[in-house]
Protein backbone atom coordinates (compact mmCIF):
# COMPACT_ATOMS: atom_id res chain seq x y z
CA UNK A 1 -23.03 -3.41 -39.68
CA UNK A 2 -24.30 -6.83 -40.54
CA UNK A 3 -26.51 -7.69 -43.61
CA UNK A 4 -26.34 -10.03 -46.48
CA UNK A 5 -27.58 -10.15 -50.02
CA UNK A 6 -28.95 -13.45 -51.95
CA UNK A 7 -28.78 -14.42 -55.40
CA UNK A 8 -29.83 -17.44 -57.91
CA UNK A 9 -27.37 -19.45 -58.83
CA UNK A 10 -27.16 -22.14 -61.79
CA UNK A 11 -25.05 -25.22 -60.72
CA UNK A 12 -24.49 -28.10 -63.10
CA UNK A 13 -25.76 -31.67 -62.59
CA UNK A 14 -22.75 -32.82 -61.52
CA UNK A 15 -21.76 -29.72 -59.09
CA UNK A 16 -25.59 -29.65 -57.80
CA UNK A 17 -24.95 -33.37 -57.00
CA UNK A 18 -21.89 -32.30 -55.15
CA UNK A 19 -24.02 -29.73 -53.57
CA UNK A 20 -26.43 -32.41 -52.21
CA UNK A 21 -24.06 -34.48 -50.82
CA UNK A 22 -22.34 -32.16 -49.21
CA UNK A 23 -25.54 -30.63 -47.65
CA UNK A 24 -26.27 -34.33 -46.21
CA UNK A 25 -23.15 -34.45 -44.77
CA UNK A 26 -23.82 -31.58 -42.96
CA UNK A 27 -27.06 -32.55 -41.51
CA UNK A 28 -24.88 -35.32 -40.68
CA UNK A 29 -23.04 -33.22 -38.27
CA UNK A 30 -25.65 -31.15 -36.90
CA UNK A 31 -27.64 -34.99 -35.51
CA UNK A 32 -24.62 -35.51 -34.15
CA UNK A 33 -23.68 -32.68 -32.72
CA UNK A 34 -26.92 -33.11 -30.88
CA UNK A 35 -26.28 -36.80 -30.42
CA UNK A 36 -22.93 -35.83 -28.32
CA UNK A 37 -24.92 -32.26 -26.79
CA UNK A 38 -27.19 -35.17 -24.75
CA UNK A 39 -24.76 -38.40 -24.02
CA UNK A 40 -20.91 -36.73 -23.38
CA UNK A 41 -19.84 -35.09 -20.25
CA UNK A 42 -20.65 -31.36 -20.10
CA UNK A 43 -17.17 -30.77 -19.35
CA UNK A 44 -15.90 -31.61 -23.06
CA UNK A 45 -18.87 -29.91 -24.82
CA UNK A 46 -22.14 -26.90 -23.84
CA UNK A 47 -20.62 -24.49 -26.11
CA UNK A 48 -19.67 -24.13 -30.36
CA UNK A 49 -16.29 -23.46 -29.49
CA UNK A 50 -15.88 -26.26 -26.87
CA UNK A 51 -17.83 -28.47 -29.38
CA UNK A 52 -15.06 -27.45 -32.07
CA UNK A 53 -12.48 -29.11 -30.71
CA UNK A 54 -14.03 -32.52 -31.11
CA UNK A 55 -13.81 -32.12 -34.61
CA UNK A 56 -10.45 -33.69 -35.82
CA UNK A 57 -11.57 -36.78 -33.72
CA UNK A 58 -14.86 -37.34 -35.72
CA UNK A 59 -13.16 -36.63 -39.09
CA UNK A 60 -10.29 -39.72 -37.34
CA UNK A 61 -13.53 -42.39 -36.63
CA UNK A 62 -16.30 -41.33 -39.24
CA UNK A 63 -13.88 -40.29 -42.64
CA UNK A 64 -17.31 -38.87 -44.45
CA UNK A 65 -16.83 -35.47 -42.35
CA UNK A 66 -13.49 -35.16 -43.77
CA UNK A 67 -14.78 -34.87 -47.33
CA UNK A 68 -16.56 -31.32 -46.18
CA UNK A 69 -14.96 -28.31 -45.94
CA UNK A 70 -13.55 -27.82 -42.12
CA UNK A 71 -14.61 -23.92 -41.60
CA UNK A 72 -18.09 -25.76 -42.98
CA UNK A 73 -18.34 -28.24 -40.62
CA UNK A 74 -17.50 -25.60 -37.89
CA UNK A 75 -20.22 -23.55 -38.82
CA UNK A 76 -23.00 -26.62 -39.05
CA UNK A 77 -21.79 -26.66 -35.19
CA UNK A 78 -22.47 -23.82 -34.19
CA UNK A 79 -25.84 -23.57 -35.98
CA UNK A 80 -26.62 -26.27 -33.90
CA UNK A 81 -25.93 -23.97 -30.71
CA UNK A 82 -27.68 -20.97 -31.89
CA UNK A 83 -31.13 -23.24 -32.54
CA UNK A 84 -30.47 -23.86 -28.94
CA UNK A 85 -30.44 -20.45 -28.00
CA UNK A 86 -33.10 -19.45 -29.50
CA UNK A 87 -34.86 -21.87 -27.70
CA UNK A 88 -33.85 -20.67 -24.65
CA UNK A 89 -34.62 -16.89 -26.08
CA UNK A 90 -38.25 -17.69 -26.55
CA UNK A 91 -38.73 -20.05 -22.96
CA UNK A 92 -37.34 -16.81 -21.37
CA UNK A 93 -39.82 -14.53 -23.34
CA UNK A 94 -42.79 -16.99 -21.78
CA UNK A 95 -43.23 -18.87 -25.09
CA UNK A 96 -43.96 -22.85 -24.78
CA UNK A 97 -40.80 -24.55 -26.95
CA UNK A 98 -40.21 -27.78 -27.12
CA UNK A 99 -36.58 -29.26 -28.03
CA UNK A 100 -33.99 -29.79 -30.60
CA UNK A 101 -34.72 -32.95 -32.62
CA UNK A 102 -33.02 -34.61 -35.61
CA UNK A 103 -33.25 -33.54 -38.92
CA UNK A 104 -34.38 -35.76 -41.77
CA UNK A 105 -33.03 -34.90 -45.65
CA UNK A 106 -36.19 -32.25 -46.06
CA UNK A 107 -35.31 -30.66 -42.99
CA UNK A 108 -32.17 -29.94 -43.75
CA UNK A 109 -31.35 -28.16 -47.30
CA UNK A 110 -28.62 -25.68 -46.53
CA UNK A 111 -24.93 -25.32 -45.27
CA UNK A 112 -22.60 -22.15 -44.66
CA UNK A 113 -18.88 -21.62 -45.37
CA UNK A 114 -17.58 -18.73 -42.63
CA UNK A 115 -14.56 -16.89 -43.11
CA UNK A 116 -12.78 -19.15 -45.79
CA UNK A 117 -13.18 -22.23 -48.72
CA UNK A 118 -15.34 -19.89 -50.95
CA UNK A 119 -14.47 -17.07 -53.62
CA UNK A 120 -16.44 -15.04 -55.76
CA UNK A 121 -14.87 -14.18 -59.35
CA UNK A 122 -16.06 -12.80 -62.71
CA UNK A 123 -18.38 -10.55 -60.95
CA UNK A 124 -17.92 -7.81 -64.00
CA UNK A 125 -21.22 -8.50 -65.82
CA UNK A 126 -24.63 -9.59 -64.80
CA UNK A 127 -23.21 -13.39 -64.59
CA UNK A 128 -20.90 -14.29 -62.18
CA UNK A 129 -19.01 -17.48 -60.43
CA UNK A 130 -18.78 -18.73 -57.09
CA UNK A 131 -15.75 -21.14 -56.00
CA UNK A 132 -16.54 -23.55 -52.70
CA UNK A 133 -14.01 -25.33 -51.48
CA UNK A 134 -14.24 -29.13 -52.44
CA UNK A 135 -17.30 -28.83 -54.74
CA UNK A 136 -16.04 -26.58 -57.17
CA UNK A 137 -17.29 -22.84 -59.81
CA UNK A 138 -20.93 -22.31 -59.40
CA UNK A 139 -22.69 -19.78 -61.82
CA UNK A 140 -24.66 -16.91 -60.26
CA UNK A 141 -27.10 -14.26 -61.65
CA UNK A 142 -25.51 -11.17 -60.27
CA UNK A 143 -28.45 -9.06 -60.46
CA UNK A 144 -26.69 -6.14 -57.81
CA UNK A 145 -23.21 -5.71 -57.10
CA UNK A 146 -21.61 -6.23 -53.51
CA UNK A 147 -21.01 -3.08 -52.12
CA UNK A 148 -16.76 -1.90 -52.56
CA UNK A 149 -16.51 -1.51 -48.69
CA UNK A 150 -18.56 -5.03 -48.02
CA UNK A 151 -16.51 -7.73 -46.68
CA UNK A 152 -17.94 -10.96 -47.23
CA UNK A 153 -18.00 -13.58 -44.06
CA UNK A 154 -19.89 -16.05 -45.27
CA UNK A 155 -21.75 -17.83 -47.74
CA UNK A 156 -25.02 -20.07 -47.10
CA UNK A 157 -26.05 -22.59 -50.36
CA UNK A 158 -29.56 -23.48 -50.21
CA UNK A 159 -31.82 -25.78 -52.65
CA UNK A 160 -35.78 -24.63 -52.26
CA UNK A 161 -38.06 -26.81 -51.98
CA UNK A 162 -38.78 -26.12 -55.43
CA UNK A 163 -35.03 -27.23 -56.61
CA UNK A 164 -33.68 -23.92 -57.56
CA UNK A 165 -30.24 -22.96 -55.53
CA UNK A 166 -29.91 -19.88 -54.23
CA UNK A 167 -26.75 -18.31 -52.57
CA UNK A 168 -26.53 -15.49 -49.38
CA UNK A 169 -23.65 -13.57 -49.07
CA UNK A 170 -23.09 -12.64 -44.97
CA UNK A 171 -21.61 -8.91 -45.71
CA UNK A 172 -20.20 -6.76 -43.05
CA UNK A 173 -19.29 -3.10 -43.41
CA UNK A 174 -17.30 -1.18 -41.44
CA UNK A 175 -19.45 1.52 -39.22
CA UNK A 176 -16.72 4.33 -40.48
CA UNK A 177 -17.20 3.51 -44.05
CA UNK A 178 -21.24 4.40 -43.66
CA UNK A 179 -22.48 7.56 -44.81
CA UNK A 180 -22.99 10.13 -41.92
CA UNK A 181 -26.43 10.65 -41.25
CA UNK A 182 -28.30 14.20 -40.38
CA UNK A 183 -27.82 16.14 -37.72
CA UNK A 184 -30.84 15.50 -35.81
CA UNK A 185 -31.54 19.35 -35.42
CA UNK A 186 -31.26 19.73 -39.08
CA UNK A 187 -34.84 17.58 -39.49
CA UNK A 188 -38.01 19.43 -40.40
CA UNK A 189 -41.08 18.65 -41.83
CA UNK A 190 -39.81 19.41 -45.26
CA UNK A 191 -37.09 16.31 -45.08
CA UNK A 192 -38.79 13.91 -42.43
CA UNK A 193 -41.86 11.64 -42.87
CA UNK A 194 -44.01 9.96 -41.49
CA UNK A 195 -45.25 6.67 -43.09
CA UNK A 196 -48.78 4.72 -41.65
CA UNK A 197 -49.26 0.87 -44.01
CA UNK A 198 -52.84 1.90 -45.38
CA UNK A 199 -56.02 -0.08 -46.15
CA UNK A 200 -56.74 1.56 -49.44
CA UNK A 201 -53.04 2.35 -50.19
CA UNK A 202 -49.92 0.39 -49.72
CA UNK A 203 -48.49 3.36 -47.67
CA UNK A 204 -49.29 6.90 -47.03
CA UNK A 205 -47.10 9.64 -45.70
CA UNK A 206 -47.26 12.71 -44.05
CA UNK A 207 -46.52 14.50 -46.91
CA UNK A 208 -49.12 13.37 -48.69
CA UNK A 209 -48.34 10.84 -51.13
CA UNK A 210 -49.49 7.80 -51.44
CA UNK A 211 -48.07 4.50 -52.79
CA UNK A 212 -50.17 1.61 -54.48
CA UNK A 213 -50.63 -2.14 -53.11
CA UNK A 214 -48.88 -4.28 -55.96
CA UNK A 215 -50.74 -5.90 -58.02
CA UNK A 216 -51.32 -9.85 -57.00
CA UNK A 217 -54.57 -10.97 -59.33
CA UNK A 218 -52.76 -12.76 -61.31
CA UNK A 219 -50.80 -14.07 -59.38
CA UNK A 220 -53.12 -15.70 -57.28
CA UNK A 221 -55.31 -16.82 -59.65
CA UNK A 222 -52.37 -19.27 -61.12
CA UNK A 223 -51.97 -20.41 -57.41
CA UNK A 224 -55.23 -21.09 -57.63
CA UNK A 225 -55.35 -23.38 -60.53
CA UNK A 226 -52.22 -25.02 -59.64
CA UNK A 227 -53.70 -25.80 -56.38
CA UNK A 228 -56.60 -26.95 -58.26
CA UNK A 229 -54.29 -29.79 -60.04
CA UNK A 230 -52.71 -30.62 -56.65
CA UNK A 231 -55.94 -31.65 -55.08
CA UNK A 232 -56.72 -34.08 -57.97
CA UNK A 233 -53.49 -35.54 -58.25
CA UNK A 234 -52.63 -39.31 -55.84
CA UNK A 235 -50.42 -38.08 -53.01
CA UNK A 236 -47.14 -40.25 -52.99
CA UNK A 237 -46.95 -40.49 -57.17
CA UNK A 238 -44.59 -38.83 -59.36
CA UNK A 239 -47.37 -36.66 -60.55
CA UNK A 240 -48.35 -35.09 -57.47
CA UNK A 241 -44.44 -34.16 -56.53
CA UNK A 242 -44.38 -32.66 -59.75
CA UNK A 243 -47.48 -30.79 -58.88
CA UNK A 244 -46.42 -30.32 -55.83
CA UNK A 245 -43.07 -28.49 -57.15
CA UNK A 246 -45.26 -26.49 -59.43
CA UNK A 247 -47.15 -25.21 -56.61
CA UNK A 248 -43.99 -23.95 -54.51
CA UNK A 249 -43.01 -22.28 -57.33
CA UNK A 250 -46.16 -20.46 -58.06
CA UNK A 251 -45.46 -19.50 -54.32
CA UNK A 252 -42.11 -18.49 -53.90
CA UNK A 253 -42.56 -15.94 -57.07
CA UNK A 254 -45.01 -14.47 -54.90
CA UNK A 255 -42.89 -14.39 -51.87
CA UNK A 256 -40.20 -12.84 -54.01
CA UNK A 257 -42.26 -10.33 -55.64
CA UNK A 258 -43.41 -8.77 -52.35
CA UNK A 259 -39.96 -8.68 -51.29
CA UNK A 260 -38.91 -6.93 -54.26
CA UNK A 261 -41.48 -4.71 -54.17
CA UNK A 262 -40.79 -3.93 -49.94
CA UNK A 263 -37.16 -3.60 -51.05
CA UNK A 264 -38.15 -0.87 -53.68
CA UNK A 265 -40.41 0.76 -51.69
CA UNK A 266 -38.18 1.08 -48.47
CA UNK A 267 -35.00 1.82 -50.29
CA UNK A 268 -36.87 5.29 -52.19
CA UNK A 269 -37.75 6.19 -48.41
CA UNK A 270 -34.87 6.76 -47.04
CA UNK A 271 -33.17 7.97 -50.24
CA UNK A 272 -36.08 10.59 -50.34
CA UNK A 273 -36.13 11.96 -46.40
CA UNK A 274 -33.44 12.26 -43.92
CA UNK A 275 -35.71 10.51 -41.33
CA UNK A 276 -38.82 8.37 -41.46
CA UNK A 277 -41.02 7.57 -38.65
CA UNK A 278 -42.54 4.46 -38.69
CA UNK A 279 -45.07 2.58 -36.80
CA UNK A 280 -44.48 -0.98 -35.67
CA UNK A 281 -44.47 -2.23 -39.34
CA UNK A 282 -43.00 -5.87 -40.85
CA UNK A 283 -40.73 -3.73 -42.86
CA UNK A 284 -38.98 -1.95 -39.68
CA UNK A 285 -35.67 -4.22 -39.45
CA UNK A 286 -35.30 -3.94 -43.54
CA UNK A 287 -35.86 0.01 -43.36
CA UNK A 288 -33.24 -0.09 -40.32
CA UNK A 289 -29.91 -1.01 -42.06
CA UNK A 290 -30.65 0.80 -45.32
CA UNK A 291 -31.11 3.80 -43.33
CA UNK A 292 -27.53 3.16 -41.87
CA UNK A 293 -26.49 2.01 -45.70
CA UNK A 294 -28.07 5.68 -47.17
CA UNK A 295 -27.64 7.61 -44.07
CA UNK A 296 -31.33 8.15 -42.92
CA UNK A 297 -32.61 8.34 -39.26
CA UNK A 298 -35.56 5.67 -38.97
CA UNK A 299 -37.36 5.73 -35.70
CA UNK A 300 -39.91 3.60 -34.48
CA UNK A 301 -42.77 5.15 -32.54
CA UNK A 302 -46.07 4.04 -30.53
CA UNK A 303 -49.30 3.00 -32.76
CA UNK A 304 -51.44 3.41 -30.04
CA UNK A 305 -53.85 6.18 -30.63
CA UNK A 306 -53.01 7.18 -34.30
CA UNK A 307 -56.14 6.89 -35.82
CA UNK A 308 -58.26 8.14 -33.14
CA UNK A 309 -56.40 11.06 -32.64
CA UNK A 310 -56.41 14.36 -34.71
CA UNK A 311 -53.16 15.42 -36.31
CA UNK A 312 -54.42 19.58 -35.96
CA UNK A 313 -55.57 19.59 -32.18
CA UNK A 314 -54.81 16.23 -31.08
CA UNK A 315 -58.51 15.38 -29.67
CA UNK A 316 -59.66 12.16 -29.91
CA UNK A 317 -62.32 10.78 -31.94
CA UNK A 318 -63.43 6.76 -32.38
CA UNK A 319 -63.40 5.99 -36.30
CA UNK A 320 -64.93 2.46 -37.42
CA UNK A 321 -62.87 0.75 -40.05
CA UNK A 322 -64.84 1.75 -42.59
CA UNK A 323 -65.14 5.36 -42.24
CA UNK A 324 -62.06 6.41 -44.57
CA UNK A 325 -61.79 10.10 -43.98
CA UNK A 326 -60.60 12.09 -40.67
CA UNK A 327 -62.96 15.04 -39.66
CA UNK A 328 -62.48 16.20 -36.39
CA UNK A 329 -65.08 17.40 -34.76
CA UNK A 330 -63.15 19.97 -32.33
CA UNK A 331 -61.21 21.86 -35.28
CA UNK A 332 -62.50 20.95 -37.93
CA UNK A 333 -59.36 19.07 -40.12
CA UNK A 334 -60.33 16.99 -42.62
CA UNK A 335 -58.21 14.79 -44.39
CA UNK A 336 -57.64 11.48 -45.67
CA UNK A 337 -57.64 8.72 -42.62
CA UNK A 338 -54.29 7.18 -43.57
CA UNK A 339 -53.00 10.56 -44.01
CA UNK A 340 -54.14 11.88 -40.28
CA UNK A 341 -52.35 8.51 -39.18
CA UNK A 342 -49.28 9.15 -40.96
CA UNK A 343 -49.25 13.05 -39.60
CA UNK A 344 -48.93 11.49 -36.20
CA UNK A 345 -46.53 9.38 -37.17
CA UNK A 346 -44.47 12.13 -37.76
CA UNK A 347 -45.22 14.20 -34.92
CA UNK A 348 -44.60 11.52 -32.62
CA UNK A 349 -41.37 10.69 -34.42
CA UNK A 350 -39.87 14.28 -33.51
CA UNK A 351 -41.37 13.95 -30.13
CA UNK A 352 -38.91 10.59 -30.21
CA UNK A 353 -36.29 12.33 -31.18
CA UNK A 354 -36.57 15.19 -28.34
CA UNK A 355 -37.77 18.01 -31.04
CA UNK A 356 -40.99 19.05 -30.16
CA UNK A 357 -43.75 19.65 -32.81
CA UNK A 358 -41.96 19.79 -36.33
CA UNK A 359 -41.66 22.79 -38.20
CA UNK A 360 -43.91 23.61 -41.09
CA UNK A 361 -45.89 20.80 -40.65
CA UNK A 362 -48.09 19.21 -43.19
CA UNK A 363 -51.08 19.84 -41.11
CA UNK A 364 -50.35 23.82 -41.48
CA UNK A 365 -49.79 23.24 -45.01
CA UNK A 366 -53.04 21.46 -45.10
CA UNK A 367 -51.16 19.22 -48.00
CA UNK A 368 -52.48 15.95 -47.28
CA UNK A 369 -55.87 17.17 -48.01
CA UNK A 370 -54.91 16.53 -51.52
CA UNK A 371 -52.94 13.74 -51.84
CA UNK A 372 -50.50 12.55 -54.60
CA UNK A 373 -50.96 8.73 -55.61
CA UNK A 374 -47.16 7.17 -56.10
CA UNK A 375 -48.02 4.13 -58.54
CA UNK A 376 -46.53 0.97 -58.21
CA UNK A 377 -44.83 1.74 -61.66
CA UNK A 378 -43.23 4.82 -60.26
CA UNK A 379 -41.45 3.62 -57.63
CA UNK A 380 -40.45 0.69 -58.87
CA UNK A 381 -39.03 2.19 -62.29
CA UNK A 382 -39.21 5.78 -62.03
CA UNK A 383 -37.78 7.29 -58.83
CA UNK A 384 -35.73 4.17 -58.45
CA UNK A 385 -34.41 3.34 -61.60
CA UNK A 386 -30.97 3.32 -60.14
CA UNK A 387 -32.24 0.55 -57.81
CA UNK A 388 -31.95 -2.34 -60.50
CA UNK A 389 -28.46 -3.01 -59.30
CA UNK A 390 -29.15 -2.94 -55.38
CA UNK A 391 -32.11 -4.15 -54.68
């Protein structure tokens, strides 16, 4: 199994320089990569390994490619080739693409070592050091420590647009080091969940508990003010890029702080259940490989219908957006909306799964009728205080 995990890292003038330079060199590569992808014969070149070969010859005629690490320069290759692909992934699908173009200098702001020319050491503390290959030790904040059966393949260095460097460690683990997950005819009610993203509530599950939407106000209202400056500063001075850094930052804490919090809320799911049924959600592919990490069964299951229909009898009933409670008309079961959503969630996870109607449900339990509110606070620090050094 394939994931990776990323990390700020601290160079020094002169290594950041080195970084810089290096990363232009790259972008180097990958314009002319596509430079020889549309002049030399097909016969030589249409594929990252054909396209490898060419290599010693440009490090021969242009000498700057030699000054990059090799397994580097490979990789900047066959980025090149998987843009391409996925270009031809999304004509396939019906999408309208156009095609690969250069890259200028803002374009361009990362490069990968694969399989060799990087090392990381000193990793016993919250600080630790990353060695690439012709640049030199890089200090990272090792906030979570790299799994024991992790193998790392690769390493991507990145500046933001903001002008912080951040590192991504490409892990792999073995599929027979994973924890074994349930037997599927173990899974009840009383271990299983179903999860619907609420309007009033972050998420609510089947179970009835409900988790809060993190807290942004203040967030925003900085973004707002340092938009504010933006706006009144000349575009091309040295003010306004310094703005205009402030602003990304302002941003990218946000970005970061709903990650975090997905992380954190995604990791105590499938800790807490031995499967979770989820609708078509954002979070899906990041609840995926945790649940092969913790040994959970995630399953992904139709939305269509949820709301309307009644968790007890299953008739359907049209509910505006506003109406926020589920009262059927046929049985009578009342409950939260979110929580008749998230009932059917579950139900139509076991149905997924070839189990039929799940025993003790929560709808015979008539539990969500009173629900339990999870705070942000809780899940974050209480049922997840281990999480500090994973997530």
């Amino acid at each position: 199994m394939e994931y990776s995990h990323r990390y700020s890292v601290y160079p020094t003038q002169e290594v950041a320089a080195e970084l810089e330079y290096h990363i232009d060199v790259h972008r180097q590569a990958y314009n002319y990569t596509l430079y020889e992808y549309a002049h030399v014969d097909a016969d030589n070149i249409g594929s990252a390994y054909k396209h490898h070969s060419r290599l010693p010859s440009w490090r021969d005629e242009f000498p700057v490619f030699s000054e990059v690490n090799s397994k580097a320069l490979q990789r900047t290759v066959t980025r090149f080739y998987q843009n391409l692909s996925n270009l031809s992934d999304q004509k396939a699908n019906g999408n309208k693409v156009g095609k690969l173009t250069w890259k200028s200098p803002r374009e361009f702001q990362s490069m990968t070592y694969s399989q060799s020319g990087f090392e990381l050491k000193n990793t016993s503390g919250r600080h630790a050091t990353l060695w690439l290959s012709k640049i030199g030790d890089i200090k990272i904040r090792y906030h979570r420590n790299i799994p024991d059966e992790a193998d790392i393949k690769e390493v991507t260095a990145k500046k933001e647009t903001t002008g912080d460097w951040f590192v991504s460690f490409g892990l792999e683990t073995d599929e027979d080091d994973l924890p074994e997950k349930p037997d599927v005819d173990s899974l009840n009610a009383s271990n299983s969940v179903g999860v619907d993203l609420g309007i009033l509530n972050y998420i609510h599950t089947s179970d009835g508990k409900t988790v809060d939407w993190l807290d942004l106000e203040d967030e925003y209202e900085r973004l707002r003010r340092e938009q504010r400056k933006l706006s009144r500063r000349e575009q091309g001075s040295n003010n306004y890029e310094k703005q205009r850094k402030q602003v990304a930052k302002v941003k990218r804490h946000i970005r970061r702080k709903v990650l975090d919090y997905q992380h954190k809320v995604t990791t105590w799911l499938v800790r807490e259940y031995d499967a979770v049924f989820v609708e078509d959600l954002d979070v899906k592919g990041m609840l995926e490989y945790k649940a092969d990490l913790y040994g959970c069964h995630v399953v992904q299951v139709e939305a269509a219908g949820t709301t309307k229909e009644c968790a007890s009898c299953g008739v359907e009933t049209a509910k505006p957006i506003w109406v926020r409670e589920h009262s059927c008309p046929s049985c009578g079961f009342e409950c939260d909306r979110d929580a008749n959503v998230a009932m059917n969630v579950l139900q139509r996870g076991f149905s997924e799964l070839g189990l039929g109607w799940p025993e003790d449900t929560p709808v015979e339990t008539a539990l969500p009728t009173d629900t339990t509110s999870v705070s942000a606070k809780r899940v974050c620090r209480g049922s997840l205080d281990r999480l500090s050094d994973e997530v």
